[in-house]
N, C-alpha and C. Protein backbone atom coordinates (compact mmCIF):
# COMPACT_ATOMS: atom_id res chain seq x y z
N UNK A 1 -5.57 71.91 198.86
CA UNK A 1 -5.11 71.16 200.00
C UNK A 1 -5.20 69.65 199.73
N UNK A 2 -6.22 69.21 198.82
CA UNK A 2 -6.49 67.80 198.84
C UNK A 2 -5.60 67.57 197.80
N UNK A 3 -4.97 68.28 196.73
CA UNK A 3 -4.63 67.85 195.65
C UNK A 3 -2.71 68.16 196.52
N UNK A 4 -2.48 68.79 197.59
CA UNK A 4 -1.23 68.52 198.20
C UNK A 4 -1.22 67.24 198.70
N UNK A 5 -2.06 66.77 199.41
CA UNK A 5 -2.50 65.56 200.01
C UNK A 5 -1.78 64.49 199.41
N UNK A 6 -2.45 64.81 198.37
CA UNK A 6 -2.85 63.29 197.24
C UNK A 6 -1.41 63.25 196.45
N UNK A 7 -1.02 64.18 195.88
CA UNK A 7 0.96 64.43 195.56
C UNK A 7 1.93 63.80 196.99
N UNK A 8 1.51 64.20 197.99
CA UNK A 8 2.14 63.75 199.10
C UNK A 8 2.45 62.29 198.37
N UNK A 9 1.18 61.49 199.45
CA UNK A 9 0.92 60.15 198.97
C UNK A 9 1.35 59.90 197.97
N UNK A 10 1.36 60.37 196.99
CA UNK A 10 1.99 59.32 195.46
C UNK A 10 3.27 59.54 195.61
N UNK A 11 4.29 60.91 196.34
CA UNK A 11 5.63 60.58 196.30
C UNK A 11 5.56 59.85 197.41
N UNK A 12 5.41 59.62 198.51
CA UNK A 12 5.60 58.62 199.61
C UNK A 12 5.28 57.16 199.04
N UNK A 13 4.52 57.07 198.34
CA UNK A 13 4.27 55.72 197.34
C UNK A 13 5.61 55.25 196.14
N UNK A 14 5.67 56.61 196.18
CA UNK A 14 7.43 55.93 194.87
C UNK A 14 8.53 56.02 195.72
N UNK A 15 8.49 56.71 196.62
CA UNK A 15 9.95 56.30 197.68
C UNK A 15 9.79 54.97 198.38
N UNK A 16 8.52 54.63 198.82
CA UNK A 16 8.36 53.22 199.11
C UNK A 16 8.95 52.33 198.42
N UNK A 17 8.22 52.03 197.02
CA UNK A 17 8.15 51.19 195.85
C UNK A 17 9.66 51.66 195.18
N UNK A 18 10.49 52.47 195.76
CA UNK A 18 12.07 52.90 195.33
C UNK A 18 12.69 51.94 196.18
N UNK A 19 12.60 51.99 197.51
CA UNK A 19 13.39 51.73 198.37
C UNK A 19 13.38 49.81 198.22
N UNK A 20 11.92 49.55 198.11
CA UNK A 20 11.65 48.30 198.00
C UNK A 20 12.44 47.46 196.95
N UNK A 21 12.18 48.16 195.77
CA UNK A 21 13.24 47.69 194.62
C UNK A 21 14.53 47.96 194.54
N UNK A 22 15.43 48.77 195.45
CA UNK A 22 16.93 48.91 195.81
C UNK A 22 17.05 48.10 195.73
N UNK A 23 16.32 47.83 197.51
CA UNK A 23 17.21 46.11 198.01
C UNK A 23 16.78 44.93 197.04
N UNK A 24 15.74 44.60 196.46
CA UNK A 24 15.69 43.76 195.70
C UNK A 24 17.05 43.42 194.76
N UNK A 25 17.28 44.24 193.91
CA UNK A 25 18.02 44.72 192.86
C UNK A 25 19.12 44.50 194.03
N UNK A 26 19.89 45.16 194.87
CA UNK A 26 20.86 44.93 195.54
C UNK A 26 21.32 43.24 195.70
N UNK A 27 19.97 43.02 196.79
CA UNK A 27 20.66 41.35 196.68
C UNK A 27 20.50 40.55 195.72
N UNK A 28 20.17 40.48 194.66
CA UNK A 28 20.30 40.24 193.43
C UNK A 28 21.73 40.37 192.93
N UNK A 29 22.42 41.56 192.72
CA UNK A 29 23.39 42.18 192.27
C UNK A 29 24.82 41.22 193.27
N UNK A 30 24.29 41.12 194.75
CA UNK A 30 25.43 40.26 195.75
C UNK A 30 25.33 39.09 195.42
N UNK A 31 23.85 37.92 195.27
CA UNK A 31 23.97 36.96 195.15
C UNK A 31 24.49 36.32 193.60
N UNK A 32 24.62 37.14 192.59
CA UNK A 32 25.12 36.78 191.14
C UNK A 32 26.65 37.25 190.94
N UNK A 33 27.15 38.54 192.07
CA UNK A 33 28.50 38.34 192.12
C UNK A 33 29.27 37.13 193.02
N UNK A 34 28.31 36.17 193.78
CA UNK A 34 28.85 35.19 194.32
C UNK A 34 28.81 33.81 193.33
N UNK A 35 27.81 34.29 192.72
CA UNK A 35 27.82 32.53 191.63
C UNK A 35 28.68 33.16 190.46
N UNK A 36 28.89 34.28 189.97
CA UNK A 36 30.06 34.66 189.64
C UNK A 36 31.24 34.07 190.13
N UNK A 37 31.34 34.52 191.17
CA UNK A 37 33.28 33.84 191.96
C UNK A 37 33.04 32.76 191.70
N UNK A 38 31.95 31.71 192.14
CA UNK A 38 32.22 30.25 192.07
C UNK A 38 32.42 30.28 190.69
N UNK A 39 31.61 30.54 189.79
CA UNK A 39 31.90 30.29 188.35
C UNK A 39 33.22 30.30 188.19
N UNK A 40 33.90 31.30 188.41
CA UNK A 40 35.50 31.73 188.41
C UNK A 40 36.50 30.59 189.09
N UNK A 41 35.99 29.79 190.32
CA UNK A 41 36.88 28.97 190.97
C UNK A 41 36.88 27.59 190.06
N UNK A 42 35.60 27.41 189.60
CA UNK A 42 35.45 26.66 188.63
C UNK A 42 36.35 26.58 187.36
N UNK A 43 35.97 27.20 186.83
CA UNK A 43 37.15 27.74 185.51
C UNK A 43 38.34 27.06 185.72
N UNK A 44 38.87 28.19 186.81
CA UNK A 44 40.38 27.72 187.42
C UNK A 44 41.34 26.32 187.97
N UNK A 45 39.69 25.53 188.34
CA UNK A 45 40.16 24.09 188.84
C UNK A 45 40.20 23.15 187.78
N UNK A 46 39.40 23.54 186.65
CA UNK A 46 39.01 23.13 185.48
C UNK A 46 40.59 23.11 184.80
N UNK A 47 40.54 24.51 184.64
CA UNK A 47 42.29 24.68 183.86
C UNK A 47 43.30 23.72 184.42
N UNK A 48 43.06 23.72 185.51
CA UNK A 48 44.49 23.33 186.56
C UNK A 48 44.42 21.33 186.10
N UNK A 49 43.44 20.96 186.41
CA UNK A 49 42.73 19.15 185.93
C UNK A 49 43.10 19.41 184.77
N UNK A 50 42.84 20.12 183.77
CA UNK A 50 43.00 19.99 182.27
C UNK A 50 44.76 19.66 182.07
N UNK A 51 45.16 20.43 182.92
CA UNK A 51 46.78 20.58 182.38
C UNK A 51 47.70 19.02 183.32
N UNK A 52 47.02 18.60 184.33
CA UNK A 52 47.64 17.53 184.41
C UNK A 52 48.21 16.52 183.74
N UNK A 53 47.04 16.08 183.05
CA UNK A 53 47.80 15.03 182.15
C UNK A 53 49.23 15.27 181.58
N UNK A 54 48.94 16.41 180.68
CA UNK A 54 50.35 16.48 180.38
C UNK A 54 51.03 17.12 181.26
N UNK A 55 50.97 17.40 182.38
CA UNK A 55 52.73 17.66 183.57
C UNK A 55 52.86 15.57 183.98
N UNK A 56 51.88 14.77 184.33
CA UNK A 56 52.22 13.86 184.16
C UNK A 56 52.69 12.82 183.05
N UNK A 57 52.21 13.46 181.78
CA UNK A 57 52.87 12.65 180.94
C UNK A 57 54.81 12.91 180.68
N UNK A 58 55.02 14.08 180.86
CA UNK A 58 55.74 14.91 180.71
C UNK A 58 56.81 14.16 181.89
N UNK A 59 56.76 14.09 183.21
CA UNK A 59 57.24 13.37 184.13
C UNK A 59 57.15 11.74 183.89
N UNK A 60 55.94 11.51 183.39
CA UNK A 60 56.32 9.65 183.51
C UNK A 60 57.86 9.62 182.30
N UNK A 61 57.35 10.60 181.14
CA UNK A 61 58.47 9.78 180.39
C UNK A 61 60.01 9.78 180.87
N UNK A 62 59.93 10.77 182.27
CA UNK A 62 61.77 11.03 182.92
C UNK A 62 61.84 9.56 184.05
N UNK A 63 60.24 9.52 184.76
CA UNK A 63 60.52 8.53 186.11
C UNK A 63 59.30 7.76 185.79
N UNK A 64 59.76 6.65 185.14
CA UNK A 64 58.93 5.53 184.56
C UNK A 64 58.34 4.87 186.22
N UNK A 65 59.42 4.45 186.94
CA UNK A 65 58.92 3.55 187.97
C UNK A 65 57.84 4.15 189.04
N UNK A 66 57.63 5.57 189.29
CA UNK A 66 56.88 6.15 190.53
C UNK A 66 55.20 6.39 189.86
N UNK A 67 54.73 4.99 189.69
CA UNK A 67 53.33 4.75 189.50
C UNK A 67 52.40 5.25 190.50
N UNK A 68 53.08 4.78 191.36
CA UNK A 68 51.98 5.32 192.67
C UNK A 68 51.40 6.44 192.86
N UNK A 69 52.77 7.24 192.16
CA UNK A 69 52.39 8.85 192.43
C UNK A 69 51.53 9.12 191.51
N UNK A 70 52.11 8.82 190.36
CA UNK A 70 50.67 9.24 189.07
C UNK A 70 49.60 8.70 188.93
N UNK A 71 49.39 7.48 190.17
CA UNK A 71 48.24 7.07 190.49
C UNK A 71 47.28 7.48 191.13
N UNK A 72 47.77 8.06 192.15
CA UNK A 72 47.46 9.17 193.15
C UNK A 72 47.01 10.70 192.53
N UNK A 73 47.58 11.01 191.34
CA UNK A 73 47.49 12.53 191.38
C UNK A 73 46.01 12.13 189.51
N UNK A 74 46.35 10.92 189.40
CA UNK A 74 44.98 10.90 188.29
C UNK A 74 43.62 10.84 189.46
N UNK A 75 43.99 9.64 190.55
CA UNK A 75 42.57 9.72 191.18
C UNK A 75 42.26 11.26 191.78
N UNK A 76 42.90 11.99 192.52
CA UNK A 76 42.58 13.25 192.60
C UNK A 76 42.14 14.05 191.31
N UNK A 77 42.62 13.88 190.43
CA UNK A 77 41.91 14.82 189.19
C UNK A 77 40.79 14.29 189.03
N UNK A 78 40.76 13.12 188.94
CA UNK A 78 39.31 12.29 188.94
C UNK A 78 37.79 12.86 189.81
N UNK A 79 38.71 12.94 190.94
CA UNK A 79 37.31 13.48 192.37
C UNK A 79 37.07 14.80 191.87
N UNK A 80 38.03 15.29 191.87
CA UNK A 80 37.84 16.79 191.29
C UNK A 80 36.84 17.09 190.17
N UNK A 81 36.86 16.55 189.07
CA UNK A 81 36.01 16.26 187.97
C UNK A 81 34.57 16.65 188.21
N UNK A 82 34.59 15.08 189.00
CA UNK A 82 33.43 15.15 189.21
C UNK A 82 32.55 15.30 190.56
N UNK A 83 33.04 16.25 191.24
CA UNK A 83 32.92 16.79 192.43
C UNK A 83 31.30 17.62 191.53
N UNK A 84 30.54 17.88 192.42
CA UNK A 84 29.40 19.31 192.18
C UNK A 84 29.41 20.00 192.62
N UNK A 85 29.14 20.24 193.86
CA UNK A 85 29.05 21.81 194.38
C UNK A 85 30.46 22.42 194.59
N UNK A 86 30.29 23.66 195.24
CA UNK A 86 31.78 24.32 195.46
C UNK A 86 32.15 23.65 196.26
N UNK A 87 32.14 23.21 197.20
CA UNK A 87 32.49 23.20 198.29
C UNK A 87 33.23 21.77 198.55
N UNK A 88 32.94 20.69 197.76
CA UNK A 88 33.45 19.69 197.27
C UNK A 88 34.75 20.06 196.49
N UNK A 89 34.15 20.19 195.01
CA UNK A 89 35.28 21.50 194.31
C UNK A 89 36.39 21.61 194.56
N UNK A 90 36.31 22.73 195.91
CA UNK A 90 37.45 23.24 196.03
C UNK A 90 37.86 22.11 197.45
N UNK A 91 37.72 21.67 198.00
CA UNK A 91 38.38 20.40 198.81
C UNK A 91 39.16 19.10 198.00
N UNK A 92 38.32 18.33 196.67
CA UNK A 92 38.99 18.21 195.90
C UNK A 92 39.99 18.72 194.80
N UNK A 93 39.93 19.81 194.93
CA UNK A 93 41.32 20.36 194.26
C UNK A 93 42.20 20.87 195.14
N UNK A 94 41.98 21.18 196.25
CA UNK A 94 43.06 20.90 196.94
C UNK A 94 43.92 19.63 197.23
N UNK A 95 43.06 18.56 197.42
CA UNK A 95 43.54 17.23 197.26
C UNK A 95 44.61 17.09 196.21
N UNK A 96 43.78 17.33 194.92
CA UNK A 96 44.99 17.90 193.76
C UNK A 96 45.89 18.49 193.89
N UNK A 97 46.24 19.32 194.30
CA UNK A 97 46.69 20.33 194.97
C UNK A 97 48.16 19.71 195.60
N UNK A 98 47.50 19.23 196.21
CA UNK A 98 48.64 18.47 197.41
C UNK A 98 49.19 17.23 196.42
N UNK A 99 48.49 16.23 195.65
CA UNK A 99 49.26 15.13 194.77
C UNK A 99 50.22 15.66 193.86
N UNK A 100 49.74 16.75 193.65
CA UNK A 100 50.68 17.63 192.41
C UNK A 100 52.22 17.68 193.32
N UNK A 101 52.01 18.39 194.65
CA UNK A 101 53.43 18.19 195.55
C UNK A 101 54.29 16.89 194.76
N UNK A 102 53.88 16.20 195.47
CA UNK A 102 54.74 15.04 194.73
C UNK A 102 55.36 14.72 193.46
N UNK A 103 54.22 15.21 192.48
CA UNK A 103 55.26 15.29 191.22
C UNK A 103 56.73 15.95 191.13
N UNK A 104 56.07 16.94 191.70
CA UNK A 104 57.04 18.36 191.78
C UNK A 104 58.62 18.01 192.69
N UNK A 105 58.10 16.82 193.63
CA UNK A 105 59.12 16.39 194.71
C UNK A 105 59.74 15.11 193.88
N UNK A 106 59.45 14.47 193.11
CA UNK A 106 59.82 13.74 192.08
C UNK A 106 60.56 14.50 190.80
N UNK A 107 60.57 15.49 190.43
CA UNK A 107 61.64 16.59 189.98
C UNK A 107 62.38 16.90 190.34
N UNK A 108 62.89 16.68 191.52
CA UNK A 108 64.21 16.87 192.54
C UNK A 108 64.50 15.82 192.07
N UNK A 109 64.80 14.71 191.74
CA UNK A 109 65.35 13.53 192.00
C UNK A 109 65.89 13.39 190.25
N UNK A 110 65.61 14.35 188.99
CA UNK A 110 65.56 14.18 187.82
C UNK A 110 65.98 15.32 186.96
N UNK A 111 67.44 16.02 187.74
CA UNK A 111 68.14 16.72 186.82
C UNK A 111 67.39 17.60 185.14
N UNK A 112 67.66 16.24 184.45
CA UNK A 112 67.11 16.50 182.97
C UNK A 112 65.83 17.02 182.80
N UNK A 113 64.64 16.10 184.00
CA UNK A 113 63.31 16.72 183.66
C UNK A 113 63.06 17.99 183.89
N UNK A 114 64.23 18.65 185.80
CA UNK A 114 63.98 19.97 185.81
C UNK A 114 64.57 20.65 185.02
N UNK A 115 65.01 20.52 184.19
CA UNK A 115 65.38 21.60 183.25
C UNK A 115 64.64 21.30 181.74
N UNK A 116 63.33 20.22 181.89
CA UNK A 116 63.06 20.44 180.48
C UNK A 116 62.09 21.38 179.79
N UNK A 117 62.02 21.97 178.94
CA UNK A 117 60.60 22.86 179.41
C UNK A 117 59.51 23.02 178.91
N UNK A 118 59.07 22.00 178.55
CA UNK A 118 57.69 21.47 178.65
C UNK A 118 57.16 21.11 180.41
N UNK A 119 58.04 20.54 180.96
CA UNK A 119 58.17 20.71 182.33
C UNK A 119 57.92 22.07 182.88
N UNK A 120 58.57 22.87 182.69
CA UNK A 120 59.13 24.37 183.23
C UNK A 120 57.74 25.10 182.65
N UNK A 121 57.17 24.75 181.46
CA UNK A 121 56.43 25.65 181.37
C UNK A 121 54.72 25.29 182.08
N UNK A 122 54.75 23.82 182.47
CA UNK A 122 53.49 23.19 182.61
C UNK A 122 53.60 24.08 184.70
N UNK A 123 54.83 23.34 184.80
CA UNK A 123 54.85 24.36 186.46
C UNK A 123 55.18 25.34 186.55
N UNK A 124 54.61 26.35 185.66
CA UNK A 124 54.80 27.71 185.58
C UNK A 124 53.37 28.05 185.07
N UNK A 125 52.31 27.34 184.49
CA UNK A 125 51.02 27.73 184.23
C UNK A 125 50.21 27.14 185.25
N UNK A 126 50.99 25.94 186.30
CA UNK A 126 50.22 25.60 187.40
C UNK A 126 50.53 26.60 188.26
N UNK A 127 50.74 27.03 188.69
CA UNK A 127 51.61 28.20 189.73
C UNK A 127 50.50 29.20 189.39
N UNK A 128 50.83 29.79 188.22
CA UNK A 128 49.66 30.71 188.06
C UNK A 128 48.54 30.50 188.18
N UNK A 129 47.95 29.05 187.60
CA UNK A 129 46.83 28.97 188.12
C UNK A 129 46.27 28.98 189.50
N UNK A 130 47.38 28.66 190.44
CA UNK A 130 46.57 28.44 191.76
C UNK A 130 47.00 30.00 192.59
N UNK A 131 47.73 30.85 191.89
CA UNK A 131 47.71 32.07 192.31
C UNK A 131 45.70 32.68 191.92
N UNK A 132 45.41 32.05 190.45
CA UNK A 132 44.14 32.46 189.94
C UNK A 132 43.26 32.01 191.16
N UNK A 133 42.87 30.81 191.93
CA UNK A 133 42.25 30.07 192.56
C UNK A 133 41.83 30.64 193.38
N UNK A 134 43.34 31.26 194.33
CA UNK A 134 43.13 31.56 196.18
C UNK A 134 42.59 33.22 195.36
N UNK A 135 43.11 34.25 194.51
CA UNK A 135 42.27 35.03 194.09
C UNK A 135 40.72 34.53 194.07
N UNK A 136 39.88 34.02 193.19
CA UNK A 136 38.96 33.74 193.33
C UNK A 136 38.30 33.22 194.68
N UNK A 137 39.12 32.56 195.63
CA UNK A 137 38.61 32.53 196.40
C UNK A 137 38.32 32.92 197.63
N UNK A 138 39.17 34.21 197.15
CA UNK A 138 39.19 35.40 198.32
C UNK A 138 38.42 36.41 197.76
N UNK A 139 38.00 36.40 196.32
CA UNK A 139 36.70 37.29 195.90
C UNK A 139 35.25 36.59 196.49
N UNK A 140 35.01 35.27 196.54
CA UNK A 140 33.67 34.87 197.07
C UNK A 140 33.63 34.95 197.98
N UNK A 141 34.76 34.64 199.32
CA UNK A 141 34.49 35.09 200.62
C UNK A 141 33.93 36.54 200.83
N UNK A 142 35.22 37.46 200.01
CA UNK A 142 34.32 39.07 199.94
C UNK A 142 32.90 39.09 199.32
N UNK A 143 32.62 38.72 198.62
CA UNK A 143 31.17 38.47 198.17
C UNK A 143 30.22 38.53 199.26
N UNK A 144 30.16 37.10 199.95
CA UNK A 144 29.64 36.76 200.72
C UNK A 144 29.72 37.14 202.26
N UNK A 145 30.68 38.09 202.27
CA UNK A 145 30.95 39.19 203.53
C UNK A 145 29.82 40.31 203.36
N UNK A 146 29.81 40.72 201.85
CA UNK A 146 29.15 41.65 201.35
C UNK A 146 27.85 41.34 201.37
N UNK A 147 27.47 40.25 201.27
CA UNK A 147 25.66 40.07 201.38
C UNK A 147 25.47 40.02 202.75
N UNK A 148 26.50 39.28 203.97
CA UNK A 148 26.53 39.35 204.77
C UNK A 148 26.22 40.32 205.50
N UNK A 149 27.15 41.76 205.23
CA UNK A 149 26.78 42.82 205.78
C UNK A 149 25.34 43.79 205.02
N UNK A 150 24.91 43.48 203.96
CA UNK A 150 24.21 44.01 203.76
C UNK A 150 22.77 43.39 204.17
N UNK A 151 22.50 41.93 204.49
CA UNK A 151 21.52 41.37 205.28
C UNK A 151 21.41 41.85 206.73
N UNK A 152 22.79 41.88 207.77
CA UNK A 152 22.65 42.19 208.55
C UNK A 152 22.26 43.49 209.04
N UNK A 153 22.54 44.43 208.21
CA UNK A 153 22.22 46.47 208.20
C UNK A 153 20.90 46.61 208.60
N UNK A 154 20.45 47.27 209.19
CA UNK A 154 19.50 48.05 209.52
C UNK A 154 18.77 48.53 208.04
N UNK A 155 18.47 49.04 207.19
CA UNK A 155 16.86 47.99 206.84
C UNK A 155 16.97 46.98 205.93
N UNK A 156 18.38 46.67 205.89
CA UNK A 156 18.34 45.34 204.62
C UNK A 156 17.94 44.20 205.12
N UNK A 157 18.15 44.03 206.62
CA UNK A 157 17.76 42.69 207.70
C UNK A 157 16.28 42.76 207.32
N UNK A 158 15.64 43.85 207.18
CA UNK A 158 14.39 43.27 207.55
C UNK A 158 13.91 42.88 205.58
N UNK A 159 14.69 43.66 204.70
CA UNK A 159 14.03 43.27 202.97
C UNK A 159 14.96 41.96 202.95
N UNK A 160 16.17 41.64 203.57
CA UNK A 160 16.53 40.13 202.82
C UNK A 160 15.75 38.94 203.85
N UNK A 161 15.31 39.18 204.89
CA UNK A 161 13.51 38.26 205.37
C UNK A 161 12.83 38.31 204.61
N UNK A 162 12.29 39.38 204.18
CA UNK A 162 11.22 40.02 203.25
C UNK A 162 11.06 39.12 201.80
N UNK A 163 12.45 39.03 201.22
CA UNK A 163 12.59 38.37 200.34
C UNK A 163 12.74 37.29 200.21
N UNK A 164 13.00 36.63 201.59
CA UNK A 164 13.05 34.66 201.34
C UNK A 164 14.78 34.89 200.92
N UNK A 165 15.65 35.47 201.00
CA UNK A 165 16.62 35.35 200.69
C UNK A 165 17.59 34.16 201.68
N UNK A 166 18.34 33.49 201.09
CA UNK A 166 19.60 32.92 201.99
C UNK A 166 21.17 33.01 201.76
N UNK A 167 21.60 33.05 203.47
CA UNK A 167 22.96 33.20 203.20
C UNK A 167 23.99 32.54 202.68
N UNK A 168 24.58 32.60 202.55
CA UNK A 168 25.85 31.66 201.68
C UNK A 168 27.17 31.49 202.92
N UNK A 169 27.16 30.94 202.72
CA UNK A 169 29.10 30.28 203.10
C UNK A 169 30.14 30.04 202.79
N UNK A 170 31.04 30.69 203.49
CA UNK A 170 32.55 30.96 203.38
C UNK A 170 33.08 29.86 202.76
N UNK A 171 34.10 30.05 201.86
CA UNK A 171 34.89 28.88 201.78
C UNK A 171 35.78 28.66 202.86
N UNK A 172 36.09 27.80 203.08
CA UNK A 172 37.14 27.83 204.70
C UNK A 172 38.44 26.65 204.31
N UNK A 173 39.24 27.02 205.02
CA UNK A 173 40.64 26.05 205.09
C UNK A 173 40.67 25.08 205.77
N UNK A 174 40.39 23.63 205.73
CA UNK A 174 40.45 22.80 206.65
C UNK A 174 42.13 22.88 208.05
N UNK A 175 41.23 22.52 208.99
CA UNK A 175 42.48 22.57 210.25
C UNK A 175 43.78 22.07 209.58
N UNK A 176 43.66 21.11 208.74
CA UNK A 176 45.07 20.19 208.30
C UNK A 176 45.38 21.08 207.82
N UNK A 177 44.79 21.93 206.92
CA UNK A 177 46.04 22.58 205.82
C UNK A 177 46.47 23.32 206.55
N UNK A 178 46.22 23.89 208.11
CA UNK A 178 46.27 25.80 208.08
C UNK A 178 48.00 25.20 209.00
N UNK A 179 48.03 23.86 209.41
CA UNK A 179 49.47 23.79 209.87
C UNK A 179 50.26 24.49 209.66
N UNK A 180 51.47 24.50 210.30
CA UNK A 180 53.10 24.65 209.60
C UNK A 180 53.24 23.62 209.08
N UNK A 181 53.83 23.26 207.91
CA UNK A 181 55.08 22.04 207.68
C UNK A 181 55.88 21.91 208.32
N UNK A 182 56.04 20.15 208.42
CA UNK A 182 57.57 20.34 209.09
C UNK A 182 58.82 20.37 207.91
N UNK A 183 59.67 21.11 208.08
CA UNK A 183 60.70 21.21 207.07
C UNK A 183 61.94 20.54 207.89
N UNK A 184 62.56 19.64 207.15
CA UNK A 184 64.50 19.15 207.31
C UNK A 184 64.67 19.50 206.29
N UNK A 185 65.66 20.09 207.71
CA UNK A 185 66.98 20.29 206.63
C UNK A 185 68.20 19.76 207.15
């Protein structure tokens, strides 16, 4: 009887010391697939800054006079650079984001350049890249849905207290962008 006892207790002791190290191991496993995604948005903004120069060199040599614009779209690569956290990051590359418009609206006006393709191919690896981006940055939101719901669950609420753990935050769309455009035509 004592030696049922005492077996009891030691499996009630490893289902404890099981359950305890799940969630450990769990939010572990959520919070490194989220510095994962950022890693990933990183990458991507990285690529996208890298390839400017040349879509602007590529354009100054068609439209020598529109300084402003390539003035505009270096200082945005610039912030971007050297932005740190995500959340900067990805606000400055959107900034980018948006200066790049203009190049692109400065290709309307230049026959020869849209058809050159060094051109064609630089806005065809930007494109993809920012298809890569809003991917990535619809994997960290899921990420962070996912720790979300697993903090909030019934007994993970009480092991991610337990653990000193903290939550993370959404990337979000500022009000300006989520507009319509206005389009003329």
């Amino acid at each position: 009887m004592v030696a049922g006892l005492t077996i009891g207790i030691i499996i009630g002791v490893i289902v404890i010391m099981g359950i305890f190290i799940y969630y450990f191991n769990r939010f572990v496993t959520l919070e490194n697939r989220i510095h994962n995604s950022e890693s990933q948005i990183n990458v991507q903004l990285k690529k996208r800054a890298d390839l400017v120069p040349s879509l602007v060199k590529t354009v100054k040599s068609f439209a020598k006079h529109e300084k402003e614009v390539f003035a505009d779209v270096t200082k945005a690569r610039s912030e971007m650079l050297k932005s740190t956290n995500i959340k900067d990051k990805v606000k400055a590359g959107d900034g980018l984001q948006e200066a790049l418009k203009s190049i692109f609206a400065i290709a309307e006006n230049y026959p020869d350049l849209k058809s050159n393709q060094n051109y064609l191919h630089l806005q065809q690896e930007l494109a993809a890249i920012e298809d890569k981006v809003a991917y990535a940055r619809q994997y960290y939101n899921d990420a962070v849905l996912e720790l979300d719901n697993a903090s909030e669950i019934f007994p993970g609420v009480f092991f991610f207290k337990l653990y000193g753990r903290q939550k993370k935050n959404y990337l979000k769309i500022d009000e300006a962008e989520k507009k319509m455009p206005k389009i003329d035509l």
